[in-house]
N, C-alpha and C. Protein backbone atom coordinates (compact mmCIF):
# COMPACT_ATOMS: atom_id res chain seq x y z
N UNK A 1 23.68 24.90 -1.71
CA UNK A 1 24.38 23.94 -0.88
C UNK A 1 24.22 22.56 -1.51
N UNK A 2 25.38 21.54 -1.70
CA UNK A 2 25.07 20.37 -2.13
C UNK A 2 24.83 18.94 -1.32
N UNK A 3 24.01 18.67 -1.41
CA UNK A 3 23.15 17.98 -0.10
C UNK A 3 23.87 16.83 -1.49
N UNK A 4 24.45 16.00 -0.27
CA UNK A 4 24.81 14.47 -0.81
C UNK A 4 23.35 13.46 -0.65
N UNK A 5 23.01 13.74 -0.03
CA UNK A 5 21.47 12.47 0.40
C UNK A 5 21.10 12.69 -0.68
N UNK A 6 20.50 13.92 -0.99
CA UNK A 6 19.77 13.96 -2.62
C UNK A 6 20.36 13.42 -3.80
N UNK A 7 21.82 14.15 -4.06
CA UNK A 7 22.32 13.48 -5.03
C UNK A 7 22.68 11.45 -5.35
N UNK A 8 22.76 11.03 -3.95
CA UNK A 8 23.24 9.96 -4.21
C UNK A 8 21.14 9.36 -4.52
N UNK A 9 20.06 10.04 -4.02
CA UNK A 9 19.13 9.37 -4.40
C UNK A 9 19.21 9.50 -5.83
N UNK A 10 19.13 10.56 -6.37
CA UNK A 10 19.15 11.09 -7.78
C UNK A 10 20.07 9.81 -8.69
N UNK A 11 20.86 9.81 -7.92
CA UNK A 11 21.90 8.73 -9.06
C UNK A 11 21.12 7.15 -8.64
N UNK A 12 20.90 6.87 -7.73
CA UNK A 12 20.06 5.75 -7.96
C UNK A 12 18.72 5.31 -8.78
N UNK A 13 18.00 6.45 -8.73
CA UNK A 13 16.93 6.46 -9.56
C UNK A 13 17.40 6.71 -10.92
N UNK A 14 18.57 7.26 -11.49
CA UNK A 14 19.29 7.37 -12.69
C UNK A 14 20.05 5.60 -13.62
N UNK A 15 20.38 5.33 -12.17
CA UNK A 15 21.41 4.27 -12.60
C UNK A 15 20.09 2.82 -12.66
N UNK A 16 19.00 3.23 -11.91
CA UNK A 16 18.48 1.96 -11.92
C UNK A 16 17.19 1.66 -13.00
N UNK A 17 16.97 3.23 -13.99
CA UNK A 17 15.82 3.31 -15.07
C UNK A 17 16.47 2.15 -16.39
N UNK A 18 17.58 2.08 -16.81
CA UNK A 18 18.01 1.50 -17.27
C UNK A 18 17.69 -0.29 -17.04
N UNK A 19 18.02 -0.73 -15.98
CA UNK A 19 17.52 -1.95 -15.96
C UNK A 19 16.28 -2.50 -15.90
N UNK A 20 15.19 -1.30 -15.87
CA UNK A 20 13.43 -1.30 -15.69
C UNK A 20 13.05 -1.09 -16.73
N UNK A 21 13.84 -0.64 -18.32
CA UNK A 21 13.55 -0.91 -19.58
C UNK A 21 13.26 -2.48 -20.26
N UNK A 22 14.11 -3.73 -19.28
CA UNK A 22 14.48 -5.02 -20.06
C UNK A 22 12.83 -5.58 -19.03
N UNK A 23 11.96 -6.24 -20.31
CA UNK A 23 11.43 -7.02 -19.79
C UNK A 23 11.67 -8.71 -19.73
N UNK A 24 11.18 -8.99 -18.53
CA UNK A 24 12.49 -10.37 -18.38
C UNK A 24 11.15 -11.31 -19.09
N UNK A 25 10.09 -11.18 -19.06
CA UNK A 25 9.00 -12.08 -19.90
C UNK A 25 9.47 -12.01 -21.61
N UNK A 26 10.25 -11.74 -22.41
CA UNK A 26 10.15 -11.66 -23.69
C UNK A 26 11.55 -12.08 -23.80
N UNK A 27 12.31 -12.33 -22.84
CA UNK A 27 13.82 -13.07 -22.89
C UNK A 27 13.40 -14.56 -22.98
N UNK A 28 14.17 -14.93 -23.65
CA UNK A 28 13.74 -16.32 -24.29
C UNK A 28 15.01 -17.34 -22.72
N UNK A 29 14.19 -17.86 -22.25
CA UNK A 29 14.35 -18.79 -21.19
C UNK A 29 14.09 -18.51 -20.26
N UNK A 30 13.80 -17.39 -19.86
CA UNK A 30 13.80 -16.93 -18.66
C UNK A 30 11.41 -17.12 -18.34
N UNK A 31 11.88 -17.15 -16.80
CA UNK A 31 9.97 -17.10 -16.43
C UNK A 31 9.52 -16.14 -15.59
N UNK A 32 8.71 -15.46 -15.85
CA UNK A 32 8.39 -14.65 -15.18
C UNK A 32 7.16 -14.41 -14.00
N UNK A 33 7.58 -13.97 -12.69
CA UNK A 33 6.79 -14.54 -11.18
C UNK A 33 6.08 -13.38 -10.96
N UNK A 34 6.38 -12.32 -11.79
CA UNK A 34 5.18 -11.07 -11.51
C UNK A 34 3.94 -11.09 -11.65
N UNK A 35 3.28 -12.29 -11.97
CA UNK A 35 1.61 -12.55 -11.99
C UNK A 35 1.30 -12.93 -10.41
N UNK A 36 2.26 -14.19 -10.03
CA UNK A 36 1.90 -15.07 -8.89
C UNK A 36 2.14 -14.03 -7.44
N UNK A 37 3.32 -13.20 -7.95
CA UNK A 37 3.92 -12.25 -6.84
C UNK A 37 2.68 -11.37 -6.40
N UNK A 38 1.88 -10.67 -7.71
CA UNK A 38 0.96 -9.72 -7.46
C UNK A 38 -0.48 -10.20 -6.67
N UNK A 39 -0.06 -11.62 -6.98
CA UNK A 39 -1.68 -11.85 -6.21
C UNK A 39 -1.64 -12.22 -4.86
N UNK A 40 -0.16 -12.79 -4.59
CA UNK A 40 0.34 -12.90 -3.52
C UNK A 40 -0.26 -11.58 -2.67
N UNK A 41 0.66 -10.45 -2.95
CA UNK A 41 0.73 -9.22 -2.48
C UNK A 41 -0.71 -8.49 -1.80
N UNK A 42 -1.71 -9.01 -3.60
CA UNK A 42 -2.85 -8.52 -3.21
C UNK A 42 -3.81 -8.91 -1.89
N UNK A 43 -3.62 -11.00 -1.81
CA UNK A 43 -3.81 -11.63 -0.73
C UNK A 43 -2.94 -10.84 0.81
N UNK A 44 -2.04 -11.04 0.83
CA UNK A 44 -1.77 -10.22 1.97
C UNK A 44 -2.06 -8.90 2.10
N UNK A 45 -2.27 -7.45 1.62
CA UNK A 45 -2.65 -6.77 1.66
C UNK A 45 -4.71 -6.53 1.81
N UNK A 46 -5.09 -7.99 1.35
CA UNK A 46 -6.54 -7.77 1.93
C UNK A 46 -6.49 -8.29 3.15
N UNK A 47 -5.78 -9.20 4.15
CA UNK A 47 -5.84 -9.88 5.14
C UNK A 47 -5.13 -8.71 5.82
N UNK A 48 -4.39 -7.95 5.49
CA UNK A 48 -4.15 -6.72 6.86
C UNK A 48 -4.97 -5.56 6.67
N UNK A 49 -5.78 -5.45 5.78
CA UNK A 49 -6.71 -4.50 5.56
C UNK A 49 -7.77 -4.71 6.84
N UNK A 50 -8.12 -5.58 6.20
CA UNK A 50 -9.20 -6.56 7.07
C UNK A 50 -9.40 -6.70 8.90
N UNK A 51 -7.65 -6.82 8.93
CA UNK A 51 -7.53 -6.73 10.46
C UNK A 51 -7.03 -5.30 10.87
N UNK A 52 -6.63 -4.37 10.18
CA UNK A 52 -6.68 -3.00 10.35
C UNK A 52 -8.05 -2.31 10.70
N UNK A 53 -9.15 -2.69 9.86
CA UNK A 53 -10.14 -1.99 9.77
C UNK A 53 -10.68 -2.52 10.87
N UNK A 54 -10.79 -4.26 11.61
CA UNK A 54 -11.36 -4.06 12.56
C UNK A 54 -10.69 -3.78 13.67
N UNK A 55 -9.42 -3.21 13.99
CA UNK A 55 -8.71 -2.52 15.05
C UNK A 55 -9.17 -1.50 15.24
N UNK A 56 -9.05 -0.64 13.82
CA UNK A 56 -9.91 0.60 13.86
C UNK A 56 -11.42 1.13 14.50
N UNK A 57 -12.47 -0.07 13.89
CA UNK A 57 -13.87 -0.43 14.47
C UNK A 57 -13.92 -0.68 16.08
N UNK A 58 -12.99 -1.36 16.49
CA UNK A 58 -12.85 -1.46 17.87
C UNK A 58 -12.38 -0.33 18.35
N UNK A 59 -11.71 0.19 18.22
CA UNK A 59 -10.99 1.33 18.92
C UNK A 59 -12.25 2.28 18.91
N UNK A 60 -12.99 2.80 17.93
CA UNK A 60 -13.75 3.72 17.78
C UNK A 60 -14.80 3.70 18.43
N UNK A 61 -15.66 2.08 18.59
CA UNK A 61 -16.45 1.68 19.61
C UNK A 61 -15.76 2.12 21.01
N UNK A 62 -14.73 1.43 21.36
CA UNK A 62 -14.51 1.69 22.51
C UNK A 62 -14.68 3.02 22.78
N UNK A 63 -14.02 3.98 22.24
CA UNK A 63 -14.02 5.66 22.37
C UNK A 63 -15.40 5.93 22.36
N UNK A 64 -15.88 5.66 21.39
CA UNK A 64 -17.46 6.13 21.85
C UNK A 64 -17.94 5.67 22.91
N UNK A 65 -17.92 4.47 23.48
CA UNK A 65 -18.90 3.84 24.75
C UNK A 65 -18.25 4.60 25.82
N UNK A 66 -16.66 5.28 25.65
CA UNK A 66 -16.16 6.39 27.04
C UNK A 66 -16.47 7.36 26.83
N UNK A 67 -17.05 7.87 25.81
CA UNK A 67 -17.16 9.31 26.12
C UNK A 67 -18.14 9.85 24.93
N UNK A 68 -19.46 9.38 25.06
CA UNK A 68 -20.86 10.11 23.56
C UNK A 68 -20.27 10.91 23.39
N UNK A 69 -19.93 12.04 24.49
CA UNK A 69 -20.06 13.35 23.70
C UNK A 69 -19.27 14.17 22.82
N UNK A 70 -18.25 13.02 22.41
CA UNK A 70 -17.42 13.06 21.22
C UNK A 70 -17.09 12.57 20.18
N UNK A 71 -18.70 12.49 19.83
CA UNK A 71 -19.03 11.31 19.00
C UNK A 71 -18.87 11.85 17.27
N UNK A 72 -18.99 13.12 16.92
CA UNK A 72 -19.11 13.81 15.98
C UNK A 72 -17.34 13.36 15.66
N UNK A 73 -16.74 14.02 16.66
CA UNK A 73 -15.37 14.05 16.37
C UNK A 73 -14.79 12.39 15.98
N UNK A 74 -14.77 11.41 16.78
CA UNK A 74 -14.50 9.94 16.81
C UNK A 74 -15.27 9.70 15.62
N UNK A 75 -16.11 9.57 14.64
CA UNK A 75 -16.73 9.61 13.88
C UNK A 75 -15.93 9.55 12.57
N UNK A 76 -15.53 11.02 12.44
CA UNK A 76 -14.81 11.41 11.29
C UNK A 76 -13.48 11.08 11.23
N UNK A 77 -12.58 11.09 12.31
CA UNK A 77 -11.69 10.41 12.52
C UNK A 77 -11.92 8.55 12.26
N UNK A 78 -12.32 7.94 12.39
CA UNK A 78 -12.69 6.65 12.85
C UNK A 78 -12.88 6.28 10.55
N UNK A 79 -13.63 7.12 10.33
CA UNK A 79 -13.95 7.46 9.21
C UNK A 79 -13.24 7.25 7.77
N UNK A 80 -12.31 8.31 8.17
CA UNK A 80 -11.15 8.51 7.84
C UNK A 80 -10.03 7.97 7.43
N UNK A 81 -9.61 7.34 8.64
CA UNK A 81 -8.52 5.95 9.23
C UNK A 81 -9.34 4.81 8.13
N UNK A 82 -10.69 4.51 8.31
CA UNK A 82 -11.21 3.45 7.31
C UNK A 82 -10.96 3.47 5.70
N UNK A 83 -11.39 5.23 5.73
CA UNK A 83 -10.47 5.05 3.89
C UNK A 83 -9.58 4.92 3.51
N UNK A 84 -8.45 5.44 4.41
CA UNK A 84 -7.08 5.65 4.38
C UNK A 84 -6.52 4.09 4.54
N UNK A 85 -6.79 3.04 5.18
CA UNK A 85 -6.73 1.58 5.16
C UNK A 85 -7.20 0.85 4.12
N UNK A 86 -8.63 1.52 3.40
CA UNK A 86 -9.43 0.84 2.44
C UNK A 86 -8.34 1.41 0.54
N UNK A 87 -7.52 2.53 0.63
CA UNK A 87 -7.26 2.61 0.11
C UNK A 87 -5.68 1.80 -0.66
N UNK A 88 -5.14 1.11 0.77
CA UNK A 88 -4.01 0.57 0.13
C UNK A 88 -4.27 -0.86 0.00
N UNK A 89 -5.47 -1.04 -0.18
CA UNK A 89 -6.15 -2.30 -0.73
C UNK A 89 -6.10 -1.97 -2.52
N UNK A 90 -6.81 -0.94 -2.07
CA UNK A 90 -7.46 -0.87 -3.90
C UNK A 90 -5.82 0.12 -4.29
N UNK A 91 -4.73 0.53 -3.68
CA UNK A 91 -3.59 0.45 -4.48
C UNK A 91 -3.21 -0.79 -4.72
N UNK A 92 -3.27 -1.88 -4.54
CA UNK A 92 -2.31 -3.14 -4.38
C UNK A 92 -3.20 -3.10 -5.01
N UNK A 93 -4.48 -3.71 -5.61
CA UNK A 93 -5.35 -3.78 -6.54
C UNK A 93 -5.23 -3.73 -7.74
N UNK A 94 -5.10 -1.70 -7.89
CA UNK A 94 -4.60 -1.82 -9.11
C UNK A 94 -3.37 -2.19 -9.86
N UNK A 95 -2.63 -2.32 -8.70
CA UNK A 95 -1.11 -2.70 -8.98
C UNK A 95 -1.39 -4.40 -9.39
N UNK A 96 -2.10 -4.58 -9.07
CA UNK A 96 -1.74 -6.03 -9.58
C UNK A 96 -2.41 -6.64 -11.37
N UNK A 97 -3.05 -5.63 -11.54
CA UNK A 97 -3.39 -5.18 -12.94
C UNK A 97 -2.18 -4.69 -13.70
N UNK A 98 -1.54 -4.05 -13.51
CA UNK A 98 -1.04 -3.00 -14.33
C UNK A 98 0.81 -4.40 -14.04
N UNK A 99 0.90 -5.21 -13.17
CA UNK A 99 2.19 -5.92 -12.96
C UNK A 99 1.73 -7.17 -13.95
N UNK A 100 0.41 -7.48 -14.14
CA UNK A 100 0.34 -8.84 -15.06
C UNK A 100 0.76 -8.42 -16.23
């Protein structure tokens, strides 16, 4: 069956490798904002980390102070949610390495 959604993604990711070959830093006049952009990015991505993780911390307190005896469970969950937040820090991270 030919699923149009796919194909028209397919042709975008086709039509748009071509213009992700030209780097615009080695064109003579042109300046390039992908240093300032990335740290930007990185700055906002630690300031919602930050307030993610303590939404998370709160929430988990709260759940525990209603109910100990699901503390094992709230735990790992609570846990979890912290890496899964801590990790799109250290993606934007390395992304901002690999964009300078």
């Amino acid at each position: 069956m030919f699923n149009v959604r796919m194909f028209a993604i397919l042709l975008a990711i086709f039509l748009a490798s071509p213009m992700m070959a030209q780097d615009a830093a080695h064109v003579a006049g042109t300046v390039s904002y992908t240093g300032p952009a990335a740290l930007i990015a990185m700055a906002i991505a630690s300031g919602l980390c930050g307030l993610a993780q303590g939404k998370a911390v709160a929430g988990a307190t709260e759940a525990l102070a209603r109910n100990p005896g699901a503390s094992d469970g709230i735990r790992f969950i609570a846990l979890l949610g912290l890496v899964l937040i801590e990790s799109m820090a250290l993606y934007t991270f390395v992304l901002t390495f690999l964009i300078k």
